[in-house]
PDB file of N, CA and C in Angstrom:
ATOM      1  N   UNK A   1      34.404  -8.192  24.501  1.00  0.00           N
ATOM      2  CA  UNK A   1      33.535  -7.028  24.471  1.00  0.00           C
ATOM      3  C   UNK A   1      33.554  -6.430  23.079  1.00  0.00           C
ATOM      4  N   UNK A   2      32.235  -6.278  22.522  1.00  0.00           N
ATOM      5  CA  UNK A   2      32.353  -5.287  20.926  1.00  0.00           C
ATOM      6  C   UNK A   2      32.569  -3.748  21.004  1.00  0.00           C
ATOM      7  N   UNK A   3      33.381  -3.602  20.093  1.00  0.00           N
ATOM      8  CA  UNK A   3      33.169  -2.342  20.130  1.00  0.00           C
ATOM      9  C   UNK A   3      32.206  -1.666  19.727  1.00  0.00           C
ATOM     10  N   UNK A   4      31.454  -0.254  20.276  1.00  0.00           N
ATOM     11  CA  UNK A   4      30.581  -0.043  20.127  1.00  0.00           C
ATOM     12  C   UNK A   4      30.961   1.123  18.697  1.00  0.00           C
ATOM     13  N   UNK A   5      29.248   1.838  17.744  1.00  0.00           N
ATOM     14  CA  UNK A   5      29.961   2.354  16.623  1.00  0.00           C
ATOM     15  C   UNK A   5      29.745   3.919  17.010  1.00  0.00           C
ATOM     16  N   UNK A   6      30.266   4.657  16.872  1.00  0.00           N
ATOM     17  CA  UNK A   6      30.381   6.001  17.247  1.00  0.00           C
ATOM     18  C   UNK A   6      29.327   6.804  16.772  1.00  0.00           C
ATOM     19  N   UNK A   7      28.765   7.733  17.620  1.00  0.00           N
ATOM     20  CA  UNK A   7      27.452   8.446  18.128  1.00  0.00           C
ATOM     21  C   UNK A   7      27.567   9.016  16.582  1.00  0.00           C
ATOM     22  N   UNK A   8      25.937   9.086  15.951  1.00  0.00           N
ATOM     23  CA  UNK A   8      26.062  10.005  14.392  1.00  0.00           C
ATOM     24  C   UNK A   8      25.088  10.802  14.574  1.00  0.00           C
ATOM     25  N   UNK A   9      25.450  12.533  14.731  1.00  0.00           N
ATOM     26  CA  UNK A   9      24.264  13.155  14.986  1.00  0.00           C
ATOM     27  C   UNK A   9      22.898  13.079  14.154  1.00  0.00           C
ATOM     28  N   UNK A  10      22.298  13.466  14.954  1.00  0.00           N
ATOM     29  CA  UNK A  10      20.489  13.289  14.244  1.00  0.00           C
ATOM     30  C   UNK A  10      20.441  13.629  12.857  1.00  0.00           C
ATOM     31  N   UNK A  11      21.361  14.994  12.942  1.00  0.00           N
ATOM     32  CA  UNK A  11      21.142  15.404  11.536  1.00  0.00           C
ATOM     33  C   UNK A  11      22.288  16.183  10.904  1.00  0.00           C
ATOM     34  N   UNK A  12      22.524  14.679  10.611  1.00  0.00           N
ATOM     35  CA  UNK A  12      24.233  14.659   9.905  1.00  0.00           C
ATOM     36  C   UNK A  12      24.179  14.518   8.435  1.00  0.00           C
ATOM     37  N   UNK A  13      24.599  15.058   7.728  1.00  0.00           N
ATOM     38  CA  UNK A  13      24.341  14.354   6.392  1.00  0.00           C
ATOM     39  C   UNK A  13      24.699  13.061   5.834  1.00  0.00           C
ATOM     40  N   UNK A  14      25.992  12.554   7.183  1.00  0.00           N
ATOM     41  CA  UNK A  14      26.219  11.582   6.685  1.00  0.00           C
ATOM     42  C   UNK A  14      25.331  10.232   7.329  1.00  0.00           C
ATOM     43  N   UNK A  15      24.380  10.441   7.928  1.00  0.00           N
ATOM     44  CA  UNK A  15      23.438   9.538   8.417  1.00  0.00           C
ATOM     45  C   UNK A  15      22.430   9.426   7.405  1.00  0.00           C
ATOM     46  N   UNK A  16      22.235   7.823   7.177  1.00  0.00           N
ATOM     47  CA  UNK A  16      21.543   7.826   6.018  1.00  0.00           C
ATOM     48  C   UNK A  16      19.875   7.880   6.214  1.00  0.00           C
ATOM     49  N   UNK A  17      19.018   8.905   5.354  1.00  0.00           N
ATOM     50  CA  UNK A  17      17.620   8.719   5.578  1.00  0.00           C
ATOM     51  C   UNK A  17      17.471  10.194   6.380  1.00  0.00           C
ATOM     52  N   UNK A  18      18.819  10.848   7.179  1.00  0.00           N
ATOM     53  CA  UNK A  18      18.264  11.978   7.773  1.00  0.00           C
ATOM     54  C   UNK A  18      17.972  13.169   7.138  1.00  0.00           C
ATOM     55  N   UNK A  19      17.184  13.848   8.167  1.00  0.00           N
ATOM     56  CA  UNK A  19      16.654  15.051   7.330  1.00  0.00           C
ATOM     57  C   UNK A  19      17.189  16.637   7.818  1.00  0.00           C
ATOM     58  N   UNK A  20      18.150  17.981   7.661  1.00  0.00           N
ATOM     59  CA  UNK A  20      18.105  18.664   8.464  1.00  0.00           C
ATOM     60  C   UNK A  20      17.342  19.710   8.425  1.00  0.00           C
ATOM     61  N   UNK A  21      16.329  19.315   9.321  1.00  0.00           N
ATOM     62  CA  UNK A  21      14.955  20.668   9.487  1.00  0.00           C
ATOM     63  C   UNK A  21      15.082  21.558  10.036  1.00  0.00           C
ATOM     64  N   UNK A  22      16.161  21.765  10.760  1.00  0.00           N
ATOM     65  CA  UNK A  22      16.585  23.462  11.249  1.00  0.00           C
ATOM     66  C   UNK A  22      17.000  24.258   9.358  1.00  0.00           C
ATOM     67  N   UNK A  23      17.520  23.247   8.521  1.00  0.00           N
ATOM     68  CA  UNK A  23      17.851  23.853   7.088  1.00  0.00           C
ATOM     69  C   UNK A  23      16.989  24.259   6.412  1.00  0.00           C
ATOM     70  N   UNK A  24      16.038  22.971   6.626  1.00  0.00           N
ATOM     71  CA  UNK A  24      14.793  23.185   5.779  1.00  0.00           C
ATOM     72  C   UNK A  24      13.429  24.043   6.331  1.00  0.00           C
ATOM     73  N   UNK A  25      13.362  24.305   7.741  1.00  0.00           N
ATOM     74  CA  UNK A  25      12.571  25.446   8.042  1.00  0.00           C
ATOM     75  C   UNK A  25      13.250  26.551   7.846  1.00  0.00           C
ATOM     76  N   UNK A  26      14.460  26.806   7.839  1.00  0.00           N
ATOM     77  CA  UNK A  26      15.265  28.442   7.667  1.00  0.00           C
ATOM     78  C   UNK A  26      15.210  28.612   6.070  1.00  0.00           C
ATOM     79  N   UNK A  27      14.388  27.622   4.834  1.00  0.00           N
ATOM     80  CA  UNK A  27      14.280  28.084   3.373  1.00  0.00           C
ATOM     81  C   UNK A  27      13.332  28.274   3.187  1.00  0.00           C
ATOM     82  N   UNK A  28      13.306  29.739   2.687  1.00  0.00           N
ATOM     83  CA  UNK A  28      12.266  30.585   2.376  1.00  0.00           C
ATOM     84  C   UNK A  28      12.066  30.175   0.288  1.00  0.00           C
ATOM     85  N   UNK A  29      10.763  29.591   0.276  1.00  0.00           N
ATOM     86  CA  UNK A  29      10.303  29.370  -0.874  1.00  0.00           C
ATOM     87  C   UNK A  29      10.378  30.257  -2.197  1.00  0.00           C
ATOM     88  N   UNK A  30      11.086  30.491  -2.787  1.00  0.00           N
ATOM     89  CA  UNK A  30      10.957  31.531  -3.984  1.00  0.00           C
ATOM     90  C   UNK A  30       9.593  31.858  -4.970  1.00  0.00           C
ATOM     91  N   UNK A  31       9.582  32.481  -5.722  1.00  0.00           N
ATOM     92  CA  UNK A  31       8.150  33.145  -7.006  1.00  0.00           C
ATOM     93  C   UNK A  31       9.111  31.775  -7.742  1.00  0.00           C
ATOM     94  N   UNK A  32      10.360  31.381  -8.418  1.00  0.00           N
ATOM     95  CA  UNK A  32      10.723  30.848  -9.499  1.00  0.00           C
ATOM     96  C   UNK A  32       9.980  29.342  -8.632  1.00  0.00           C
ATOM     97  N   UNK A  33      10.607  28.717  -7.755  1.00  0.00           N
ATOM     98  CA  UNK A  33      10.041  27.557  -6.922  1.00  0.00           C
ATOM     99  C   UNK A  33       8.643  27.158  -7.007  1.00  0.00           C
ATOM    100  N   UNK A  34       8.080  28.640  -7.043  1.00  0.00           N
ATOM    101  CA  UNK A  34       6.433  28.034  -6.794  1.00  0.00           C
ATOM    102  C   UNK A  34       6.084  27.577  -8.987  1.00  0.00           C
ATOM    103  N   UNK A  35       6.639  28.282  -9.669  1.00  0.00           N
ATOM    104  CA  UNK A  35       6.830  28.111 -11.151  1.00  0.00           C
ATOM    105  C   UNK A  35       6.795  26.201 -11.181  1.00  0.00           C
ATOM    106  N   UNK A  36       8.236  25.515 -10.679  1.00  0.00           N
ATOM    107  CA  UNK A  36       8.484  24.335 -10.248  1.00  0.00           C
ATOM    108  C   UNK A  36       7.159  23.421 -10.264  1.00  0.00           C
ATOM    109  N   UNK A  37       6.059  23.616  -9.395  1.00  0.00           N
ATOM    110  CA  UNK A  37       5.291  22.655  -8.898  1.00  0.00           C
ATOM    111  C   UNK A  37       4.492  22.190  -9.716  1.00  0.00           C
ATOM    112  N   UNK A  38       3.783  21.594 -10.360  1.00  0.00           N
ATOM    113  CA  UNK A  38       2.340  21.282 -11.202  1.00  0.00           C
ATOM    114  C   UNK A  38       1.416  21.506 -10.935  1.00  0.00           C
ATOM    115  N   UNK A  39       0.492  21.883 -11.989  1.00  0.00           N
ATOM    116  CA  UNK A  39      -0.614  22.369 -11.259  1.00  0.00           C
ATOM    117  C   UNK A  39      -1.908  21.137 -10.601  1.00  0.00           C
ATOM    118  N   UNK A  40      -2.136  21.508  -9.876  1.00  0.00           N
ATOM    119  CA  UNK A  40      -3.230  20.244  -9.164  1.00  0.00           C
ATOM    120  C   UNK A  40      -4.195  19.927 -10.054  1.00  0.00           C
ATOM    121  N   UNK A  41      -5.279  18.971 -10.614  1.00  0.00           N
ATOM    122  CA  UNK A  41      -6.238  18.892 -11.801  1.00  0.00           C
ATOM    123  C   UNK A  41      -7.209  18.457 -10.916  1.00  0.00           C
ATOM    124  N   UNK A  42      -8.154  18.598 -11.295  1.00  0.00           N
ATOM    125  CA  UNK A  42      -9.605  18.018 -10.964  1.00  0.00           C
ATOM    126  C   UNK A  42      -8.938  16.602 -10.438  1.00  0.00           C
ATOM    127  N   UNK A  43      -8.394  15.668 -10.928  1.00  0.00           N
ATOM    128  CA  UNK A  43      -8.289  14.473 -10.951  1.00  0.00           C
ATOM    129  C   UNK A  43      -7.460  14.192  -9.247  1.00  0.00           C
ATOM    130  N   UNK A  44      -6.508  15.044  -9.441  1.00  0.00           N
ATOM    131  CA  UNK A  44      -5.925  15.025  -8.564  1.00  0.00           C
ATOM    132  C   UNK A  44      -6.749  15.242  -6.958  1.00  0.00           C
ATOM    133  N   UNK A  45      -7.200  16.252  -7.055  1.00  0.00           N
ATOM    134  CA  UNK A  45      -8.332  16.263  -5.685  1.00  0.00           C
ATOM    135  C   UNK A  45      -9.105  15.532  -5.312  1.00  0.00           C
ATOM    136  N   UNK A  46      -9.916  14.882  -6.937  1.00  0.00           N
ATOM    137  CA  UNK A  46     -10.618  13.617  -6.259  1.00  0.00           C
ATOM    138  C   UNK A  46      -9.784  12.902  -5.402  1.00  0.00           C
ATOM    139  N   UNK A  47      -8.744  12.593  -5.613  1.00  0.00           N
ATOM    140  CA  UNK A  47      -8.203  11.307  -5.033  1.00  0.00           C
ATOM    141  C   UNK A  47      -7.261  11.398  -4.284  1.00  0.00           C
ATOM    142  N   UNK A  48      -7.867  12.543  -3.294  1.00  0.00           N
ATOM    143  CA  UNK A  48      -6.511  13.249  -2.269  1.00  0.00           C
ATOM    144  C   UNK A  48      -7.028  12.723  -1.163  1.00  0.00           C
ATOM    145  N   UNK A  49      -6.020  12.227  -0.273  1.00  0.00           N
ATOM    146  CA  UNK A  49      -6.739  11.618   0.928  1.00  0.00           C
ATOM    147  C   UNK A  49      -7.240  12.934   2.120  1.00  0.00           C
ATOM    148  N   UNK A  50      -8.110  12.641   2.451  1.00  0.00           N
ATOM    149  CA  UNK A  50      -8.816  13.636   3.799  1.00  0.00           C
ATOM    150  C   UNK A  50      -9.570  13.087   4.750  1.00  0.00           C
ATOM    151  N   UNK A  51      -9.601  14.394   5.518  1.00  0.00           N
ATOM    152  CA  UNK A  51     -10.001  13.944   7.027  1.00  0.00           C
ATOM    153  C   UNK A  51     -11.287  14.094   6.830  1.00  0.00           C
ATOM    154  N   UNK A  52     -12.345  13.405   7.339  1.00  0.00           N
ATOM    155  CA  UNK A  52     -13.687  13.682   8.256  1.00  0.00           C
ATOM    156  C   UNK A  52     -13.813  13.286   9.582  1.00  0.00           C
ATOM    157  N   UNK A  53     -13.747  15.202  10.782  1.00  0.00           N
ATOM    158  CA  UNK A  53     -13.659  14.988  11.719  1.00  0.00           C
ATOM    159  C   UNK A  53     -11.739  14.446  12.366  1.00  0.00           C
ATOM    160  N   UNK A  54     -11.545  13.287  12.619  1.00  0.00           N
ATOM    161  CA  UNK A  54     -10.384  12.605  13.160  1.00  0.00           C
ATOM    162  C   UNK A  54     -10.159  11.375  12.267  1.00  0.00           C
ATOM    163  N   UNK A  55     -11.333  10.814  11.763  1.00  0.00           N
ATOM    164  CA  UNK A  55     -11.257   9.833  10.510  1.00  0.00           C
ATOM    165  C   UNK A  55     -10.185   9.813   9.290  1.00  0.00           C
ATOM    166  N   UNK A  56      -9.469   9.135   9.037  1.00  0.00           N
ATOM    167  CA  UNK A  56      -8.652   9.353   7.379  1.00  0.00           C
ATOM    168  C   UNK A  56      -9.548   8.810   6.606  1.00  0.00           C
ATOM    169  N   UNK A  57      -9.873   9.217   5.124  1.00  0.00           N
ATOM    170  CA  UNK A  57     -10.896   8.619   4.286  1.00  0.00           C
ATOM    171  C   UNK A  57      -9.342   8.815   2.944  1.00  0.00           C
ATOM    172  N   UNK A  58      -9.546   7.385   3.046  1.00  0.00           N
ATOM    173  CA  UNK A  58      -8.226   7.393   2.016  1.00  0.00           C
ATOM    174  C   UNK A  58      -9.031   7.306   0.335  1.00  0.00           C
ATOM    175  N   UNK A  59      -8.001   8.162  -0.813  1.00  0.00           N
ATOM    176  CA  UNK A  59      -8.843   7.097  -1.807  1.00  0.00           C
ATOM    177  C   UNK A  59      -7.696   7.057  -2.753  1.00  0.00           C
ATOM    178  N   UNK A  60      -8.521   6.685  -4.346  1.00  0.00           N
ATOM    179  CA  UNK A  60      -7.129   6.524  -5.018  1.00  0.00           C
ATOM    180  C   UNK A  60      -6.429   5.200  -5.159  1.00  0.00           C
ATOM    181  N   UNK A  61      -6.732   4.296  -3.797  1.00  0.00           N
ATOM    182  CA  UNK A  61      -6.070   3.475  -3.238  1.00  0.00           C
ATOM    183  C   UNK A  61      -6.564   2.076  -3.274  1.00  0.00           C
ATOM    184  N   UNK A  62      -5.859   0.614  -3.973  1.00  0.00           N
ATOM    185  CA  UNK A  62      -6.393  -0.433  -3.723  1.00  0.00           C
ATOM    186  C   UNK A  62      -7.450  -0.688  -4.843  1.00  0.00           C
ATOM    187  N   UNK A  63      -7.861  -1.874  -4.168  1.00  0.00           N
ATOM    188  CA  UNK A  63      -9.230  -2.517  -5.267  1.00  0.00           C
ATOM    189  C   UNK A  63     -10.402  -1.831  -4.947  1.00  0.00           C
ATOM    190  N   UNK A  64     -11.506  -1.217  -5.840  1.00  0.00           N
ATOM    191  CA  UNK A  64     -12.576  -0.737  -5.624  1.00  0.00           C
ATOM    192  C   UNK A  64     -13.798  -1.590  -4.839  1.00  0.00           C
ATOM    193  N   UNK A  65     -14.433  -1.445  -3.949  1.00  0.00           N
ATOM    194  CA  UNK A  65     -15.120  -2.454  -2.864  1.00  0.00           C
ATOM    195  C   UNK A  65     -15.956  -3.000  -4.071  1.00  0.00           C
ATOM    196  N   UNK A  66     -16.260  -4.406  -3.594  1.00  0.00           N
ATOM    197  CA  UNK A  66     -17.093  -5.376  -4.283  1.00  0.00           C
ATOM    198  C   UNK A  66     -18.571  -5.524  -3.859  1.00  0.00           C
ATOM    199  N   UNK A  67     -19.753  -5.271  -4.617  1.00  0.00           N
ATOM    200  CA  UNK A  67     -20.828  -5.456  -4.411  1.00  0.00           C
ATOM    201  C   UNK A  67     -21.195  -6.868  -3.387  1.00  0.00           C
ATOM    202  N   UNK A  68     -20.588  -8.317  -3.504  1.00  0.00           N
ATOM    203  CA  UNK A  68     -20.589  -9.774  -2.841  1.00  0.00           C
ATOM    204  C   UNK A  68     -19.325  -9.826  -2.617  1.00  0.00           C
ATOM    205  N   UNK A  69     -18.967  -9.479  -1.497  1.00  0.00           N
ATOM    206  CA  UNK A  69     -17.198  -9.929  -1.018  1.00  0.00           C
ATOM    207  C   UNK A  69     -16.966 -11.057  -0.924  1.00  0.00           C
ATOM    208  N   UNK A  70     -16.356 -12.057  -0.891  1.00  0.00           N
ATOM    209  CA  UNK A  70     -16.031 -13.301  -0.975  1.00  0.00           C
ATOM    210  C   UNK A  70     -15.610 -13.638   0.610  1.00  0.00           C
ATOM    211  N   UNK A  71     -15.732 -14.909   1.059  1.00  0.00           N
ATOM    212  CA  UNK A  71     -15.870 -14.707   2.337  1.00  0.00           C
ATOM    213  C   UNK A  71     -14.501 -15.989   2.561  1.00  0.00           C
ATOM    214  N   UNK A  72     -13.884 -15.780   3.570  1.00  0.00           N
ATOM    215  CA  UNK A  72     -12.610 -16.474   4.425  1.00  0.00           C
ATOM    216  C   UNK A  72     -13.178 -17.756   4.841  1.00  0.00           C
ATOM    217  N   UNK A  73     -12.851 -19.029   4.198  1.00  0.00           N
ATOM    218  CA  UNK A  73     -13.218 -20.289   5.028  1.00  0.00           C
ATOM    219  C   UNK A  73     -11.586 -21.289   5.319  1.00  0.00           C
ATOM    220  N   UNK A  74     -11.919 -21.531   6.308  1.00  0.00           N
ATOM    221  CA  UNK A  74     -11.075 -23.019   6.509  1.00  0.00           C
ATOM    222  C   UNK A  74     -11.729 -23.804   5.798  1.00  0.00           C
ATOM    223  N   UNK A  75     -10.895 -25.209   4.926  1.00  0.00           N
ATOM    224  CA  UNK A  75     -11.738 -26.312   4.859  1.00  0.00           C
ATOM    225  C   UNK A  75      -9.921 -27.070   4.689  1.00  0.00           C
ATOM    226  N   UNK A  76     -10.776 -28.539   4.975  1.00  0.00           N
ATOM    227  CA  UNK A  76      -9.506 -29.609   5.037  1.00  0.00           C
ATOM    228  C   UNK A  76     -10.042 -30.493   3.917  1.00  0.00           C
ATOM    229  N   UNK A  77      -8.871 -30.290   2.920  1.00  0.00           N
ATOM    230  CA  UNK A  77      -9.218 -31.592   1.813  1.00  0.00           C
ATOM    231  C   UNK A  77      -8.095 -32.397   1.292  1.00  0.00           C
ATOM    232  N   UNK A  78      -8.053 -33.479   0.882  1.00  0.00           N
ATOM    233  CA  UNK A  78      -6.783 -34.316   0.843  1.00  0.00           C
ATOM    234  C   UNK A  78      -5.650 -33.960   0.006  1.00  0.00           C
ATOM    235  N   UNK A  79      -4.649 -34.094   0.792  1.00  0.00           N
ATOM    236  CA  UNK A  79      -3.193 -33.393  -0.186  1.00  0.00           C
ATOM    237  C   UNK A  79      -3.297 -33.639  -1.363  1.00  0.00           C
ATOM    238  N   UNK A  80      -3.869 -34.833  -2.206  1.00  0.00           N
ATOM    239  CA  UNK A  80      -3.787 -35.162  -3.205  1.00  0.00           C
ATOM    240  C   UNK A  80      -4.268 -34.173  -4.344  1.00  0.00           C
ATOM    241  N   UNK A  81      -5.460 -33.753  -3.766  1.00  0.00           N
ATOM    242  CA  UNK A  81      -6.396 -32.728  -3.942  1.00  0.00           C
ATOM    243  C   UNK A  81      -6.197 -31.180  -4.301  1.00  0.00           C
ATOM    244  N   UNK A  82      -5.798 -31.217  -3.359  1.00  0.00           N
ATOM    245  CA  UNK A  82      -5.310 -29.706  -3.465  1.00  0.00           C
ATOM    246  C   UNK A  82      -3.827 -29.583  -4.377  1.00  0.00           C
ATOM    247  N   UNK A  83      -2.451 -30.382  -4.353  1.00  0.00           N
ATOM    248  CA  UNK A  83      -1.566 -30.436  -5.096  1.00  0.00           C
ATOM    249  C   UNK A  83      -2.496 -30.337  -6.854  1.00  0.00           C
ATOM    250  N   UNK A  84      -3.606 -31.421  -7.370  1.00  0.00           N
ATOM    251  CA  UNK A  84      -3.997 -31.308  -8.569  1.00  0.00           C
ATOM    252  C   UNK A  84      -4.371 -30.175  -8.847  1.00  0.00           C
ATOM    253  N   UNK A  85      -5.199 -28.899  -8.030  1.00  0.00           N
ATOM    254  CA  UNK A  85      -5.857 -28.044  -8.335  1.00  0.00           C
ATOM    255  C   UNK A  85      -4.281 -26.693  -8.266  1.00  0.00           C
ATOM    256  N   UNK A  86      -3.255 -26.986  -7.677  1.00  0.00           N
ATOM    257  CA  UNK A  86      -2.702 -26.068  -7.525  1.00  0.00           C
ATOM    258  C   UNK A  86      -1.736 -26.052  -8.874  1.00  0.00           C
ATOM    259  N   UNK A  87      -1.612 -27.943  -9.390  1.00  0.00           N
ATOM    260  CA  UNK A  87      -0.720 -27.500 -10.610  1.00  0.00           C
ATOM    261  C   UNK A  87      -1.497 -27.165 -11.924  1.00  0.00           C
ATOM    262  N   UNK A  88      -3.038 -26.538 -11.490  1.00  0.00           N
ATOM    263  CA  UNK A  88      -3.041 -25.905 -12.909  1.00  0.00           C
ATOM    264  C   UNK A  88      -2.997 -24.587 -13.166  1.00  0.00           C
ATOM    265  N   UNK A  89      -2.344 -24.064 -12.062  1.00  0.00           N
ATOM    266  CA  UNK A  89      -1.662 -22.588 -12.305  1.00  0.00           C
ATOM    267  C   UNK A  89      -2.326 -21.864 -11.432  1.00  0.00           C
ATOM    268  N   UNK A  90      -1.569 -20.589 -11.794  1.00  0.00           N
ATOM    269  CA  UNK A  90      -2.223 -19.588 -11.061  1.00  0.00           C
ATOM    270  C   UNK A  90      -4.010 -19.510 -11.285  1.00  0.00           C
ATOM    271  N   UNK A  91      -4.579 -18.919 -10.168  1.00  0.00           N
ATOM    272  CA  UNK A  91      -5.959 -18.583  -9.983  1.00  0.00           C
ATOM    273  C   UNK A  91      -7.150 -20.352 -10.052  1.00  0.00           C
ATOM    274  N   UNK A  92      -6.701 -21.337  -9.326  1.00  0.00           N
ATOM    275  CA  UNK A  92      -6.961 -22.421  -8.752  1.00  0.00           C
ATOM    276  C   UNK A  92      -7.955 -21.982  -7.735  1.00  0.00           C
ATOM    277  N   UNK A  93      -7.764 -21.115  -7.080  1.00  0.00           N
ATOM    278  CA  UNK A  93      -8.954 -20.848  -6.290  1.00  0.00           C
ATOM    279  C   UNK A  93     -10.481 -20.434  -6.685  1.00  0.00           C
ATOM    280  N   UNK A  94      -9.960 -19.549  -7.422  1.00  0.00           N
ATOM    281  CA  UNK A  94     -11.289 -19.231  -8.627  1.00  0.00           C
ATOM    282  C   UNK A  94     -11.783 -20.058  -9.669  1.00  0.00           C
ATOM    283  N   UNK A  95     -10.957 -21.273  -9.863  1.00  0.00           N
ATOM    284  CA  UNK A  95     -11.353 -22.336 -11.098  1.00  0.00           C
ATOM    285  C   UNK A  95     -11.896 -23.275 -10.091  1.00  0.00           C
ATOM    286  N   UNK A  96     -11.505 -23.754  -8.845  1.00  0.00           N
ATOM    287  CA  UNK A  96     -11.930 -24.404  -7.967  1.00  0.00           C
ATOM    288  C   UNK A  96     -13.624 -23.585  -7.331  1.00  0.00           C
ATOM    289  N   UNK A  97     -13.747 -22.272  -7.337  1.00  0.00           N
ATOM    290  CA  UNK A  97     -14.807 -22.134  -6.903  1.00  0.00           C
ATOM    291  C   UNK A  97     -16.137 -22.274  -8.061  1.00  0.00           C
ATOM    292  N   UNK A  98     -15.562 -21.748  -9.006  1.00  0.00           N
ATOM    293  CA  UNK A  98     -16.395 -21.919 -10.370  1.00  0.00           C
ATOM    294  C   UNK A  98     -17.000 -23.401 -10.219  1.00  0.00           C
ATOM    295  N   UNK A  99     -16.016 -24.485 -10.075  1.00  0.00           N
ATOM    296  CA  UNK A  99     -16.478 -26.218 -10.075  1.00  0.00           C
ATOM    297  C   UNK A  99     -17.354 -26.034  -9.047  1.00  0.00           C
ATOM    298  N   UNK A 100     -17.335 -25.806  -7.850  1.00  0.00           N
ATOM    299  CA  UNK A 100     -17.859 -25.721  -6.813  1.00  0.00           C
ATOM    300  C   UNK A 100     -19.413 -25.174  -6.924  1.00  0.00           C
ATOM    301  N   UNK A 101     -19.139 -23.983  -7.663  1.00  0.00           N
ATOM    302  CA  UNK A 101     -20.473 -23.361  -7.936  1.00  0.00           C
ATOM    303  C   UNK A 101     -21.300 -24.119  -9.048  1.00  0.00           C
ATOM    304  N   UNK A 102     -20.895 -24.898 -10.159  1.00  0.00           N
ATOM    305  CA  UNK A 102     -21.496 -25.801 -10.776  1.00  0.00           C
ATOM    306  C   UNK A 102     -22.195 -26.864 -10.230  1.00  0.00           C
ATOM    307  N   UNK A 103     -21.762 -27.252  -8.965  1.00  0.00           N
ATOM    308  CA  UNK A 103     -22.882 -28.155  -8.107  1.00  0.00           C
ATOM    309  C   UNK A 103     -23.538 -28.116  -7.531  1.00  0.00           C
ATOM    310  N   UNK A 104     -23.551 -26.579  -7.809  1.00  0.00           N
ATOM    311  CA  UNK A 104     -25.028 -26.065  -6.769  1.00  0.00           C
ATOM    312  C   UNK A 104     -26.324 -26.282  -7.218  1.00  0.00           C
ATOM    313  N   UNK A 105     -27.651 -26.796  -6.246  1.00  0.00           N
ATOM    314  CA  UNK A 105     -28.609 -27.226  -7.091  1.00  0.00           C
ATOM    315  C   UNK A 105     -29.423 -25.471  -7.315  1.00  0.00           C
TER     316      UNK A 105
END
């Protein structure tokens, strides 16, 4: 039988990651504290995430959407094949589509 490891309250300090919010709702914010913060910029609001309605409209975030998204295919082509295109480095997929797109009539 293992022994089991002994109960660590919720909000112990010595539990790692916890938080104690009976501490942190009983601190009252100071005038010097609010001094502390930075001020928000234009820049910053653009790119604050918000709600419309129940929706999150995130931004700020990720690659900017692409006018032609590139689209998800399966295809099966011979190991031989794919090993040549993969040892010429990174971005094989995009040098492979470029060839690809050269045979288009």
């Amino acid at each position: 039988m293992s022994a089991s490891k002994p109960a660590t309250p919720a909000f112990s300090p010595d539990a790692h990651g916890a938080t104690d919010f009976v501490k942190v709702d009983a601190h009252t914010i100071t005038a010097e504290e609010y001094d502390e913060l930075p001020e928000l910029t234009e820049a910053d609001l653009e790119a604050a995430d918000t709600y419309q309605g129940a929706t999150l409209i995130r931004r700020g975030r990720g690659r900017p959407p692409v006018a032609r998204a590139k689209k998800l295919v399966t295809l099966r082509l011979d190991p031989d094949v794919v090993e040549r295109w993969k040892a010429s480095g990174p971005g094989w997929q995009t040098r492979m589509n470029a060839v690809l797109r050269e045979t288009m009539p």
